[in-house]
C-alpha atoms as a PDB file:
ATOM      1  CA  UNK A   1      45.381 109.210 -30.611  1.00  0.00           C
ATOM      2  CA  UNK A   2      42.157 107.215 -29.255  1.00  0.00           C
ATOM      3  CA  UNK A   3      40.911 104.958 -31.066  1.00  0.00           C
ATOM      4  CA  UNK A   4      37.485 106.165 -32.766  1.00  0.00           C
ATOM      5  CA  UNK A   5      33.994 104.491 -31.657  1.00  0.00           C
ATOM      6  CA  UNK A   6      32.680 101.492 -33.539  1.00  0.00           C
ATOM      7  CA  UNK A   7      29.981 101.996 -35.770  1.00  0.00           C
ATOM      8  CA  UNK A   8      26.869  99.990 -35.196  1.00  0.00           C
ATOM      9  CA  UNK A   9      25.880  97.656 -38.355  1.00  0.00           C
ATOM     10  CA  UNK A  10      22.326  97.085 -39.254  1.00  0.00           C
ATOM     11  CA  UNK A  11      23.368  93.598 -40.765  1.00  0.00           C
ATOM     12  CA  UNK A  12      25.207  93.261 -37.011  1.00  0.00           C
ATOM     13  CA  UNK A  13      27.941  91.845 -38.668  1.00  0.00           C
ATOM     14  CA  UNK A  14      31.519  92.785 -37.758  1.00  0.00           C
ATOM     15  CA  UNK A  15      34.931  92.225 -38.281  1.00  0.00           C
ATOM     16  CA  UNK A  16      37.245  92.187 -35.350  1.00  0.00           C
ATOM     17  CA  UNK A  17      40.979  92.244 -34.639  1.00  0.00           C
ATOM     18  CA  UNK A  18      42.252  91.027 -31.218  1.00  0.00           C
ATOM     19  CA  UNK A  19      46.475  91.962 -31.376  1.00  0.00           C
ATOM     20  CA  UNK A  20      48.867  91.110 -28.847  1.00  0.00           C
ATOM     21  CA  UNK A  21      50.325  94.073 -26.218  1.00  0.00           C
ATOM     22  CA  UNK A  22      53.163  95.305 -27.968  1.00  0.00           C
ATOM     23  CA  UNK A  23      52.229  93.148 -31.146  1.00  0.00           C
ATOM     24  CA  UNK A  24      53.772  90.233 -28.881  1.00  0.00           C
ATOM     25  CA  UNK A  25      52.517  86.754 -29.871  1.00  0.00           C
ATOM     26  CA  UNK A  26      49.685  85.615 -27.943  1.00  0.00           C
ATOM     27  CA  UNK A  27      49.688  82.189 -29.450  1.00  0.00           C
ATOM     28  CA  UNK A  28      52.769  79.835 -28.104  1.00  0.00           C
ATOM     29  CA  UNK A  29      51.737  76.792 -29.281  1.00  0.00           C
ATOM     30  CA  UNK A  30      48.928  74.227 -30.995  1.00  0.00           C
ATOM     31  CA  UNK A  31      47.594  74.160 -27.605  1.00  0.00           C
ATOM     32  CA  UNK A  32      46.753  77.579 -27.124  1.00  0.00           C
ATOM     33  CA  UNK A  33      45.311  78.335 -30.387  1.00  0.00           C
ATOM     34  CA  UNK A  34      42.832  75.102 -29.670  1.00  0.00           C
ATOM     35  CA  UNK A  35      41.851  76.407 -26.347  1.00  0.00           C
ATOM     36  CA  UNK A  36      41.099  79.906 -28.056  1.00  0.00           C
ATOM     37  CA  UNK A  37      38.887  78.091 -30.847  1.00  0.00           C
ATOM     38  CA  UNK A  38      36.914  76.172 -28.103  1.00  0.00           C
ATOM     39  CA  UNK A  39      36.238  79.194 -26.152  1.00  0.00           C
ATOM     40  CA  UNK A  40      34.574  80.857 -29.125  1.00  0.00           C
ATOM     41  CA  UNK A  41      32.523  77.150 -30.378  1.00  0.00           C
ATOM     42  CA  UNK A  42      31.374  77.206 -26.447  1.00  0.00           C
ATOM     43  CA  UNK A  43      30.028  80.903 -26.649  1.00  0.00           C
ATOM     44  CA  UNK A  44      28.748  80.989 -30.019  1.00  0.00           C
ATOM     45  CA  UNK A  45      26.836  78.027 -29.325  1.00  0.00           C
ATOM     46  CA  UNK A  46      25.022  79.836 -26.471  1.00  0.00           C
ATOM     47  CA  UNK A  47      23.956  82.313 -28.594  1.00  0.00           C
ATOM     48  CA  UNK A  48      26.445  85.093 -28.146  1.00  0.00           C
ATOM     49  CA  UNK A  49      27.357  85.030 -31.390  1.00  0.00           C
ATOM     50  CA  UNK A  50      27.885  83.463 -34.733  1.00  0.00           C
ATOM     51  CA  UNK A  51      31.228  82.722 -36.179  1.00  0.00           C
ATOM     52  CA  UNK A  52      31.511  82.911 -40.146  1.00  0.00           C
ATOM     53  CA  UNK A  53      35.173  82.991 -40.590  1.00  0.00           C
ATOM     54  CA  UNK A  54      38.342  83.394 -37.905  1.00  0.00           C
ATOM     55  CA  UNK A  55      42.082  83.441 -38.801  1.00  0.00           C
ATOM     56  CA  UNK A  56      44.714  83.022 -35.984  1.00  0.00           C
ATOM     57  CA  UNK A  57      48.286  84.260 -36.414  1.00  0.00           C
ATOM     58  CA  UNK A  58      50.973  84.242 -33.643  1.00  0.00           C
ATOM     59  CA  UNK A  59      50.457  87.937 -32.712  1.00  0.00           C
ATOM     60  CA  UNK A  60      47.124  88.414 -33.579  1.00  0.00           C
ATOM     61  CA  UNK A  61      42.926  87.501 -34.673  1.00  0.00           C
ATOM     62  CA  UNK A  62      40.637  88.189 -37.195  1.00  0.00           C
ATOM     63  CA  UNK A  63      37.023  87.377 -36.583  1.00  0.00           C
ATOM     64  CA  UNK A  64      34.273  87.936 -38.910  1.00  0.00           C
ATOM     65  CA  UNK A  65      30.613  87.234 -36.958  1.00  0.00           C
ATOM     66  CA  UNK A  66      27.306  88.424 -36.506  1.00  0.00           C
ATOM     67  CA  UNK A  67      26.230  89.910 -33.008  1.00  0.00           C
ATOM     68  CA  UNK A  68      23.909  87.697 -30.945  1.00  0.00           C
ATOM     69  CA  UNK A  69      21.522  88.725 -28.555  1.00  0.00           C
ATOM     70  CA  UNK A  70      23.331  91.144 -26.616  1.00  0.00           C
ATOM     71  CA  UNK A  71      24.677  94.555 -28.007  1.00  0.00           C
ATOM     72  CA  UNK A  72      28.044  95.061 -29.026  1.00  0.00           C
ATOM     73  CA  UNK A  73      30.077  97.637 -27.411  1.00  0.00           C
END
């Protein structure tokens, strides 16, 4: 079944689950999770976005932020 659309928030905050293919890990090691967190300091400071609160397990993300300029699709 598809997933259903995602329903725009007047407050244009959102919270967002990234998950592995398969539920496979897509963290290895301390490495990759720091590499992930700098991506996301390096776009939220240009504006994209801004992070309130992020939680990294081996397999999967949570991400709660507020849109930036740009619309969310």
């Amino acid at each position: 079944m598809p997933r259903q659309s995602r329903q725009l928030c007047n407050s244009g905050i959102y919270h967002i689950m990234l998950r592995g293919n398969e539920r496979k890990d897509i963290f290895f090691d301390e490495q990759d999770r720091l590499r992930f967190l700098d991506t996301l300091n390096r776009m939220g400071s240009n504006g994209e976005f801004e992070i309130y609160a992020y939680c990294l397990m081996n397999n999967h993300v949570h991400l709660l932020f507020r849109k930036g300029k740009d619309p969310i699709e």
